[in-house]
C-alpha atoms as a PDB file:
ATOM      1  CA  UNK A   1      -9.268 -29.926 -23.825  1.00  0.00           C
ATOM      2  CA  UNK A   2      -7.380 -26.555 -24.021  1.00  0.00           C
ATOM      3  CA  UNK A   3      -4.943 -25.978 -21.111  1.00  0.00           C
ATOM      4  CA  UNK A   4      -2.983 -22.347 -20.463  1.00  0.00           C
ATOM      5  CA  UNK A   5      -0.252 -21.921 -17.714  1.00  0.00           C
ATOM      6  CA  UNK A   6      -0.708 -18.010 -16.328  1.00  0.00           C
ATOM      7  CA  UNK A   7       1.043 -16.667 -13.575  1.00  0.00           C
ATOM      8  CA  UNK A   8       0.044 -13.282 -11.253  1.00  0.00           C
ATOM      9  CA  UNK A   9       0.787 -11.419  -8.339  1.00  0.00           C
ATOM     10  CA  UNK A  10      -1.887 -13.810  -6.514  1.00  0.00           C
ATOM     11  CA  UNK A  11      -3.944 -16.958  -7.508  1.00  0.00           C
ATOM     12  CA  UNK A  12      -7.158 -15.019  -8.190  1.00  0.00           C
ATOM     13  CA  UNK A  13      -5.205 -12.890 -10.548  1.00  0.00           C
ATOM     14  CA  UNK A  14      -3.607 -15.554 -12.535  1.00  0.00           C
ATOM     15  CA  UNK A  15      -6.723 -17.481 -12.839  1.00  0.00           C
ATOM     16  CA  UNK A  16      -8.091 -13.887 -14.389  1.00  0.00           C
ATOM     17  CA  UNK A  17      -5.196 -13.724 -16.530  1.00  0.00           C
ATOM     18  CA  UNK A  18      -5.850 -17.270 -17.675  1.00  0.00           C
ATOM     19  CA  UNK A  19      -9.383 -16.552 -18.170  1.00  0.00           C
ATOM     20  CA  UNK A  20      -8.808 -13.710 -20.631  1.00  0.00           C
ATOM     21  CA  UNK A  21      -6.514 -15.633 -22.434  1.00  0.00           C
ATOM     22  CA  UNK A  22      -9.006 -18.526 -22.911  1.00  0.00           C
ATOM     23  CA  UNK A  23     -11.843 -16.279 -23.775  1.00  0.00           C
ATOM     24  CA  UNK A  24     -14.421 -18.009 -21.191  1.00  0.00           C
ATOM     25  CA  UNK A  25     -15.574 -17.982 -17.884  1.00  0.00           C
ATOM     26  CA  UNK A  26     -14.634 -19.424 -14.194  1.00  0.00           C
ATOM     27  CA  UNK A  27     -17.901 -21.854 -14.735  1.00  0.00           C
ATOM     28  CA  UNK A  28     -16.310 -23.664 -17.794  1.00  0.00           C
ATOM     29  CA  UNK A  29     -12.464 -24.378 -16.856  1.00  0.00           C
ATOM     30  CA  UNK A  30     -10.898 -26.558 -14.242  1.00  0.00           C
ATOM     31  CA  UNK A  31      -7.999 -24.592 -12.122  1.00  0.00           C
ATOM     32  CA  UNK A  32      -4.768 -26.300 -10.998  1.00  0.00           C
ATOM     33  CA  UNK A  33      -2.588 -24.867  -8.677  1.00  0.00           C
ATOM     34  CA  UNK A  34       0.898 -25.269  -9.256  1.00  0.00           C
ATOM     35  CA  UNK A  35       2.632 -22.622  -6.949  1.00  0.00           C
ATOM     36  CA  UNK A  36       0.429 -20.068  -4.532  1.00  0.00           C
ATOM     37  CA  UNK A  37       3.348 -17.794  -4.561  1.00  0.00           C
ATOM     38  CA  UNK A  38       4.882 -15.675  -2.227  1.00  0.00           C
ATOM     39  CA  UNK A  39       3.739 -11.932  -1.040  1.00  0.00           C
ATOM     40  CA  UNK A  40       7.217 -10.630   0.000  1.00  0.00           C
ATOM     41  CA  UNK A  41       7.929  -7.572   1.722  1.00  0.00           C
ATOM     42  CA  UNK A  42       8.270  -3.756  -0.256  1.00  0.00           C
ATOM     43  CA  UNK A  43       8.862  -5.719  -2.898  1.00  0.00           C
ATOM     44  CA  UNK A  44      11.636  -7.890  -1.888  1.00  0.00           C
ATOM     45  CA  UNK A  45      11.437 -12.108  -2.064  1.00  0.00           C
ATOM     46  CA  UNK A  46       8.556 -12.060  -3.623  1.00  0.00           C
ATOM     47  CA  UNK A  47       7.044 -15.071  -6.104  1.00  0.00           C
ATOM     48  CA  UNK A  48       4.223 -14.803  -8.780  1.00  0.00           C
ATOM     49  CA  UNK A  49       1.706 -17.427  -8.174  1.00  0.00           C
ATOM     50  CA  UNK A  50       1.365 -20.220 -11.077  1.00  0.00           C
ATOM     51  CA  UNK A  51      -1.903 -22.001 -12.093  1.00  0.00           C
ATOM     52  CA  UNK A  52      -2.829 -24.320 -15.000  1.00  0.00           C
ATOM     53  CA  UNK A  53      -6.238 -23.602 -16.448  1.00  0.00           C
ATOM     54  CA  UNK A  54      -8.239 -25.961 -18.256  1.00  0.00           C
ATOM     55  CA  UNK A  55     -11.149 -25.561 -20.755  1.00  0.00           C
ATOM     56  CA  UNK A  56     -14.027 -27.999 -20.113  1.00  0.00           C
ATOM     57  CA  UNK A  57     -16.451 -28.767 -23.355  1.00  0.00           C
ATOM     58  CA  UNK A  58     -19.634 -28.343 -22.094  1.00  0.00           C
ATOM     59  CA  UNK A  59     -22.054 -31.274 -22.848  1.00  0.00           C
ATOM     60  CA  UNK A  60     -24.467 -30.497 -25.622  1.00  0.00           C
ATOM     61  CA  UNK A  61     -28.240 -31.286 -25.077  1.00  0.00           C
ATOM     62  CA  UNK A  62     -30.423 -33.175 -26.723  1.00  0.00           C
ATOM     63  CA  UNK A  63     -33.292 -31.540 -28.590  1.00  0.00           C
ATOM     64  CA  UNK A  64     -36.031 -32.586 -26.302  1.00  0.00           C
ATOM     65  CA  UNK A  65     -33.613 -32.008 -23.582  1.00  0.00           C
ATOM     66  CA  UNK A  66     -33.091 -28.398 -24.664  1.00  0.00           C
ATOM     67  CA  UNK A  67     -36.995 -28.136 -24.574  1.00  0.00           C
ATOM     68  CA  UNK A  68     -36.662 -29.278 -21.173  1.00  0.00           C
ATOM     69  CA  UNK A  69     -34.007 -27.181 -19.755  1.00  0.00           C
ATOM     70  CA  UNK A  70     -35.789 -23.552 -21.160  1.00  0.00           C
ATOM     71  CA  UNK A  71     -38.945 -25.051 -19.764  1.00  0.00           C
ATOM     72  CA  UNK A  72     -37.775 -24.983 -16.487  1.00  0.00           C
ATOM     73  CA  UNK A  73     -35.822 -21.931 -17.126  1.00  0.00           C
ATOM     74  CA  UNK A  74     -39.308 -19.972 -18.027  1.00  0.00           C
ATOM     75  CA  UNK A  75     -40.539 -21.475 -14.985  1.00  0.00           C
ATOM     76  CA  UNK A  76     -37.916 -20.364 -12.400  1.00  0.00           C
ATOM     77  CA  UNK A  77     -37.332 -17.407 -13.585  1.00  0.00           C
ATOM     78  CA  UNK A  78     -39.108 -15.006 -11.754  1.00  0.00           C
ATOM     79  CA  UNK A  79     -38.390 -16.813  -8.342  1.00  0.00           C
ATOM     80  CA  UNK A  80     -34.836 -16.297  -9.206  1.00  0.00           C
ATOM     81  CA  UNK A  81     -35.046 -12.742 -10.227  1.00  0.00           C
ATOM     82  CA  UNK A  82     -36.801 -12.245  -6.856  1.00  0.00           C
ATOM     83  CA  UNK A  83     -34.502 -14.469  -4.877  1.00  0.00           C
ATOM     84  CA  UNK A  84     -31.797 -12.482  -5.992  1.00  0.00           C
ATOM     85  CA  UNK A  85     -33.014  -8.776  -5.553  1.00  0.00           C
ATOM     86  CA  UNK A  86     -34.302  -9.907  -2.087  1.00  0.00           C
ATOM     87  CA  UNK A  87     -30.427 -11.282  -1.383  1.00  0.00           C
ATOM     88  CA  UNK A  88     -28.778  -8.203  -3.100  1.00  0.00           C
ATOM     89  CA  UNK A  89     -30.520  -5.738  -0.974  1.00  0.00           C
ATOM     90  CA  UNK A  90     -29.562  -7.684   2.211  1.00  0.00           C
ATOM     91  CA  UNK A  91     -26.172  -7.974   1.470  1.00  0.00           C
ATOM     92  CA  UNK A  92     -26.073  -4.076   1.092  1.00  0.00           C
ATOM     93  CA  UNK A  93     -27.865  -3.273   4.289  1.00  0.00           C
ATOM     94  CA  UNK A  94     -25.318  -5.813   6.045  1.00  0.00           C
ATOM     95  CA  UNK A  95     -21.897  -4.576   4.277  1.00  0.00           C
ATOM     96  CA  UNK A  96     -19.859  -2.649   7.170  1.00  0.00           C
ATOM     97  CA  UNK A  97     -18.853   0.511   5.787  1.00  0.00           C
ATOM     98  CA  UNK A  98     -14.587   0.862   5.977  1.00  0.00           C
ATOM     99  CA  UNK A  99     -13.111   3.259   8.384  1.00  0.00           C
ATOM    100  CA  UNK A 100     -10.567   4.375   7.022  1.00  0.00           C
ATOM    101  CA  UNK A 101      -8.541   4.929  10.124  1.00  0.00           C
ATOM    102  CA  UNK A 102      -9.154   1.245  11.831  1.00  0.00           C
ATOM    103  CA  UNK A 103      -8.275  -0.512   8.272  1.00  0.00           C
ATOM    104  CA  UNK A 104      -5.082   1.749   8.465  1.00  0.00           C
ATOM    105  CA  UNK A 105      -4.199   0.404  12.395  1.00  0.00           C
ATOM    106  CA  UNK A 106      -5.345  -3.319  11.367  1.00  0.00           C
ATOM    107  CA  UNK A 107      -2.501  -2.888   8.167  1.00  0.00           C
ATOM    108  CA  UNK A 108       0.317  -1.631  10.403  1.00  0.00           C
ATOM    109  CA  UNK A 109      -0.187  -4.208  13.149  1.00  0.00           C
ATOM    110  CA  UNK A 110      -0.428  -7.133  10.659  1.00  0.00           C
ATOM    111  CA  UNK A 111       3.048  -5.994   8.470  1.00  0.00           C
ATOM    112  CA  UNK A 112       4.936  -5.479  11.394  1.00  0.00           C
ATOM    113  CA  UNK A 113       3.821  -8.478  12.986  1.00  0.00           C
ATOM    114  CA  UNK A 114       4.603 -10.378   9.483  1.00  0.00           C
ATOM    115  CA  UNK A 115       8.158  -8.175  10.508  1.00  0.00           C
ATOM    116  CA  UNK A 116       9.241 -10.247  13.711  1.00  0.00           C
ATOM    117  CA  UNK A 117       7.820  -7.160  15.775  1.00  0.00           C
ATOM    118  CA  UNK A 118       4.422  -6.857  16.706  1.00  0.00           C
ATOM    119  CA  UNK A 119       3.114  -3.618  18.524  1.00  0.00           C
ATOM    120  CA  UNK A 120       0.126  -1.691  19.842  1.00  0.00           C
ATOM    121  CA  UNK A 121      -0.628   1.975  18.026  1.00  0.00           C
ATOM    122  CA  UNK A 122      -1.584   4.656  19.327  1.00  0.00           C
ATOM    123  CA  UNK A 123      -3.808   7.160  16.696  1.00  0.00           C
ATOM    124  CA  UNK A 124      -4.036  10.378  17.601  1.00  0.00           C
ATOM    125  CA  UNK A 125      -6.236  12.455  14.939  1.00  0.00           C
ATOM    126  CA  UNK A 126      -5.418  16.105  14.440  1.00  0.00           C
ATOM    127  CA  UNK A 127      -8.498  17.602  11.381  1.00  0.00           C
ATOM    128  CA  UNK A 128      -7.162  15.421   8.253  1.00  0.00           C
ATOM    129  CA  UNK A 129      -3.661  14.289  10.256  1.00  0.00           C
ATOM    130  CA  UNK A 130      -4.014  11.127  11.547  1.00  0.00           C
ATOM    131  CA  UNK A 131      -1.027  10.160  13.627  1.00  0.00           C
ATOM    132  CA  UNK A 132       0.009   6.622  14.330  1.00  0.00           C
ATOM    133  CA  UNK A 133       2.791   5.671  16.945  1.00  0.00           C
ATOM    134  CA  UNK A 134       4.198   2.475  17.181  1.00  0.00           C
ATOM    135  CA  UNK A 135       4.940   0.462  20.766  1.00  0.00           C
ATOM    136  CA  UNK A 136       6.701  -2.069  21.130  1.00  0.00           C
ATOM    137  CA  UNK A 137       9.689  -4.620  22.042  1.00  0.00           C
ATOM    138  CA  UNK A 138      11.710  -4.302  18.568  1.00  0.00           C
ATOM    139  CA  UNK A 139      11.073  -0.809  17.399  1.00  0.00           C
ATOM    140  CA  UNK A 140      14.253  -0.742  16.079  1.00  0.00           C
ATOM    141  CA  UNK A 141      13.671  -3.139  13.299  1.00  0.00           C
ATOM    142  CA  UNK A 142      10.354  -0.411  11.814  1.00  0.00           C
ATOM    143  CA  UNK A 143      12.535   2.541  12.065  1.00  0.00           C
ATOM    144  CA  UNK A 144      15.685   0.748  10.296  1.00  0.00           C
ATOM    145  CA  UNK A 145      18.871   2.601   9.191  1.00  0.00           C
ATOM    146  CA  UNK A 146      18.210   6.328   9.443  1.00  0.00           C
ATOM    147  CA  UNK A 147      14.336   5.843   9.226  1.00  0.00           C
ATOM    148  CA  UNK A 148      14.277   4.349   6.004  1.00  0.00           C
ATOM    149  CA  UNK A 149      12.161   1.430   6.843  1.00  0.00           C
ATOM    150  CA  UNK A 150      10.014   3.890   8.770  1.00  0.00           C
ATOM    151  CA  UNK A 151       9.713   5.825   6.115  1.00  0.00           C
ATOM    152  CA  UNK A 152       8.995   3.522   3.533  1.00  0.00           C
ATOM    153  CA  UNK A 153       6.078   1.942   5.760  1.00  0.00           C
ATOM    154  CA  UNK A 154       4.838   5.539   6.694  1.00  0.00           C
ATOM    155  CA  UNK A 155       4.069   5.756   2.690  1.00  0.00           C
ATOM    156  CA  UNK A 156       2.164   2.048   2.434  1.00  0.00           C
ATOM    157  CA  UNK A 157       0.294   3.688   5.599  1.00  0.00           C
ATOM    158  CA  UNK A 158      -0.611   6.831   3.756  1.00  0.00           C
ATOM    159  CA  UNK A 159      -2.083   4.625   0.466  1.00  0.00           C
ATOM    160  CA  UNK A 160      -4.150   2.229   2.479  1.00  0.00           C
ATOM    161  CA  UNK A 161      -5.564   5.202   5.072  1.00  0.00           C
ATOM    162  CA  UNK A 162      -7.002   6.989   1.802  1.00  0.00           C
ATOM    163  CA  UNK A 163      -8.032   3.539  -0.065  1.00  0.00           C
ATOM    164  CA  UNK A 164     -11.690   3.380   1.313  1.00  0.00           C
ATOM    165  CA  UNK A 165     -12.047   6.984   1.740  1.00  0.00           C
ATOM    166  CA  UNK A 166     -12.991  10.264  -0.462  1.00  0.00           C
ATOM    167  CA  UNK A 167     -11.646  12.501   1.838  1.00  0.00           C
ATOM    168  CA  UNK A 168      -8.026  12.692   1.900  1.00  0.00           C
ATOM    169  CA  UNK A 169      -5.746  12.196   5.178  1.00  0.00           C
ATOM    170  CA  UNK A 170      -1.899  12.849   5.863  1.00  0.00           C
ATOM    171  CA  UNK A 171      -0.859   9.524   7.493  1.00  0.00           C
ATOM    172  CA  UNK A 172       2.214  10.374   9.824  1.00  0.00           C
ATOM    173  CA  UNK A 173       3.824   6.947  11.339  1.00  0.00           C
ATOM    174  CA  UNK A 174       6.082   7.551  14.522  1.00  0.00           C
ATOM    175  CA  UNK A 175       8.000   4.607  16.034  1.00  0.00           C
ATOM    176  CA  UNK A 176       8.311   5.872  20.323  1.00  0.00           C
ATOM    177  CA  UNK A 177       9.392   9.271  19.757  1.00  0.00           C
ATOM    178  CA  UNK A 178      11.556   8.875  16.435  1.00  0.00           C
ATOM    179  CA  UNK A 179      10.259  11.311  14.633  1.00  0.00           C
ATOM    180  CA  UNK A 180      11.469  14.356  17.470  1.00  0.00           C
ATOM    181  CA  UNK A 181      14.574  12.671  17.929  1.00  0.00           C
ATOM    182  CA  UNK A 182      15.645  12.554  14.081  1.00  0.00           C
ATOM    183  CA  UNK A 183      13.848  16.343  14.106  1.00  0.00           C
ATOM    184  CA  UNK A 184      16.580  17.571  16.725  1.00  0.00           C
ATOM    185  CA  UNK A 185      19.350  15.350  14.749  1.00  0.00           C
ATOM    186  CA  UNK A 186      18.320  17.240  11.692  1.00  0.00           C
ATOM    187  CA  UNK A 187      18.181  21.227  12.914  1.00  0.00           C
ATOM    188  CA  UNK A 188      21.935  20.499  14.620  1.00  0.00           C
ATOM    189  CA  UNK A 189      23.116  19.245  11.135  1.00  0.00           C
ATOM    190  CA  UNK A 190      21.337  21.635   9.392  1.00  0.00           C
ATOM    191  CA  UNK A 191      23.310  24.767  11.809  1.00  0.00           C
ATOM    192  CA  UNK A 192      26.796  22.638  11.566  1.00  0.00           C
ATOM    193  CA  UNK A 193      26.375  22.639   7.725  1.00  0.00           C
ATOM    194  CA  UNK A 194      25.973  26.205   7.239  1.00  0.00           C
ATOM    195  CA  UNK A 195      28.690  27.016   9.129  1.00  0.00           C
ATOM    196  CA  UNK A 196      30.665  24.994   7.175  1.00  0.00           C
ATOM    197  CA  UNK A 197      29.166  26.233   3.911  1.00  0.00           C
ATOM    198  CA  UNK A 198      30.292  29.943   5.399  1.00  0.00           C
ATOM    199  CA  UNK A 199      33.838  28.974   6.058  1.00  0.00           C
ATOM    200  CA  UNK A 200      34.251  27.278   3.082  1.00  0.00           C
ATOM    201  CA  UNK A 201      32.467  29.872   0.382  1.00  0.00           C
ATOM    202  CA  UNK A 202      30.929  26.823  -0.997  1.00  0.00           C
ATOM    203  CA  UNK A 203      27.733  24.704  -1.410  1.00  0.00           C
ATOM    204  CA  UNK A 204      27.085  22.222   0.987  1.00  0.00           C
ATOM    205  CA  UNK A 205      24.859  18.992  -0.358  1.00  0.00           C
ATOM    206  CA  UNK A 206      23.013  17.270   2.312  1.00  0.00           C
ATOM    207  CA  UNK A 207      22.005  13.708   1.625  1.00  0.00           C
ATOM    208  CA  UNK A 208      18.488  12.741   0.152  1.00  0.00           C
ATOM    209  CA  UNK A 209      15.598  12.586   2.265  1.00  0.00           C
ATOM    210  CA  UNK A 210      12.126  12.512   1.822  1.00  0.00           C
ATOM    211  CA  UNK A 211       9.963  16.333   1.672  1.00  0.00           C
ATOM    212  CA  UNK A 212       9.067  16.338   5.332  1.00  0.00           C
ATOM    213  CA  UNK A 213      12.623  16.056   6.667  1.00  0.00           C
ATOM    214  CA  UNK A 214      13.701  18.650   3.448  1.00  0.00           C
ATOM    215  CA  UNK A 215      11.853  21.090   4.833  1.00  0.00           C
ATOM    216  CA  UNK A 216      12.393  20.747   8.706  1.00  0.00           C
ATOM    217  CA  UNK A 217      16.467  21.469   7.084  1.00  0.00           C
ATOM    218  CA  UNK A 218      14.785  25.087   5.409  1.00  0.00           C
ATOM    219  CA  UNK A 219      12.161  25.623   8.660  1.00  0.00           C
ATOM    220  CA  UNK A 220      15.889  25.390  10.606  1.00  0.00           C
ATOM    221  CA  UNK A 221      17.792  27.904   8.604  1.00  0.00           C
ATOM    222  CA  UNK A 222      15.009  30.211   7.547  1.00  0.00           C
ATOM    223  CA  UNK A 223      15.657  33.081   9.571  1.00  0.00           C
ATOM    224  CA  UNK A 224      19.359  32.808   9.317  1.00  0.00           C
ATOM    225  CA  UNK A 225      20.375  35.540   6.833  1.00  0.00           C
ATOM    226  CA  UNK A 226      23.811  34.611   5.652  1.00  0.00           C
ATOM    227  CA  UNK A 227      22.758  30.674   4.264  1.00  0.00           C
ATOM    228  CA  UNK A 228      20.126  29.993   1.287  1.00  0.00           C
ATOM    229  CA  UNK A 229      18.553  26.418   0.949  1.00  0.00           C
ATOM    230  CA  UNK A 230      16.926  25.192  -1.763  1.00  0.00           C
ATOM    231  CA  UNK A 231      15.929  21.511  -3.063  1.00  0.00           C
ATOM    232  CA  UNK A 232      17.793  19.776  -5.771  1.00  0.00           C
ATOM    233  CA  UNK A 233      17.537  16.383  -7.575  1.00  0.00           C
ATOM    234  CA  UNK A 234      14.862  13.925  -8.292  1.00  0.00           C
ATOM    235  CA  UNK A 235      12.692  11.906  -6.112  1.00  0.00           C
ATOM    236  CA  UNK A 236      13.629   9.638  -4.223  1.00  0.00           C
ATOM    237  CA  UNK A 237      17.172  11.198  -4.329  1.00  0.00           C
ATOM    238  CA  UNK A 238      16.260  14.778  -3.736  1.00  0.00           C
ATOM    239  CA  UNK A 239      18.472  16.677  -1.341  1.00  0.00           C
ATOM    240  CA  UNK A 240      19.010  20.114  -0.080  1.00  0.00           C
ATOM    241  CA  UNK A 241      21.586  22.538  -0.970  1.00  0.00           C
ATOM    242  CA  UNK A 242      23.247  24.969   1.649  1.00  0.00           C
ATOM    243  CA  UNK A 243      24.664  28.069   0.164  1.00  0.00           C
ATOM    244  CA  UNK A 244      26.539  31.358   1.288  1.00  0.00           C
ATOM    245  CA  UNK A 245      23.983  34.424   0.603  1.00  0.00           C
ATOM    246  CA  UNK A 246      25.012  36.316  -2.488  1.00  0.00           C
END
């Protein structure tokens, strides 16, 4: 009997991974679980699940009982093939098609329940904007330090939203308001800065932040003819620049 230890992000997986490994099918091993795992959160605590897969010999036949066995194969054949068709179509007819949107609301409830904070969301949908706000007891602990947390869960949102969909939608997650209040945050820093970048003759770096908070820093200073902004640096660590106009 020929035995493989696989791991993978989930059972199914390392049984696949096993599978490959052993060159045969589901049918013809016996699976022992040794560790389910852990899912973890963005990444973090996280454990690969661990199974032990086993190779069973199947039994060989007989001559006459080979006879046997294609005998009745020949003879339940078409019964199956019908059987099957018949089942196939049903299943199709009966599969729910996904909206996209409800899958989306059903993901953010269940990770921030799995967070210690579960809320209610209100979706408002603006053409291909869909807009999910967040209520609840312990906001605090989806919007984390500076929005980070927010943000990072805002992304997840915008990858599951567009998973069972071919047209493509801008997920924006607020948390009771957060997103206006970091907005107004952002212009006031943006006006201090270039004041500071005037006095001094000098660039001003702000710290990184994702695109949509970049740009509400160049939407602030647009009109004001003595700054320049521009974006610098790599993602995830791109910031904006404030500088004196030559």
């Amino acid at each position: 009997m020929k035995q493989i230890t696989a791991t993978g992000q989930t059972v199914e997986e390392a049984v696949q991974s096993a599978l490959e490994q052993l060159q045969t099918s589901r049918d013809l091993v016996e699976v022992e679980i040794i560790d389910e795992g852990k899912k973890g959160f963005l990444g973090f605590g996280s454990k690969p699940s661990i199974v032990k897969v086993s190779k069973v010999h199947a039994k060989e036949e007989t001559p006459e009982q080979e006879v046997n066995t294609e005998l009745k194969k020949q003879e339940t054949v078409p019964d199956i093939n019908i059987n099957v068709q018949a089942e196939t179509e049903e299943s199709e007819t009966e599969l729910p098609a996904h909206d996209p949107i409800e899958e989306a609301e059903r993901y953010i409830k269940a990770i921030a329940s799995d967070m210690g904070a579960s809320v209610e969301v209100k979706t408002t949908v603006n053409g291909r904007e869909v807009h999910f706000e967040l209520i609840g007891d312990k906001i605090a602990l989806l919007i984390g330090k500076r929005g980070q947390t927010l943000n990072a869960l805002q992304y997840l949102l915008h990858l599951t939203i567009n998973r069972y969909t071919d047209q493509y939608y801008t997920a924006v997650l607020d948390a009771e308001g957060y997103r206006n209040r970091r907005k107004a945050t952002l212009e006031t820093l943006a006006s201090r800065l270039s004041e500071k970048a005037l006095k001094s003759n000098q660039d001003v770096k702000l710290e990184p932040m994702p695109s949509y908070e970049r740009k509400i820093i160049h939407t602030a200073l647009q009109n004001n003819r003595k700054v320049e902004t521009y974006s610098a640096g790599n993602e995830p660590k791109r910031y904006v620049v404030i500088r004196p106009s030559k």
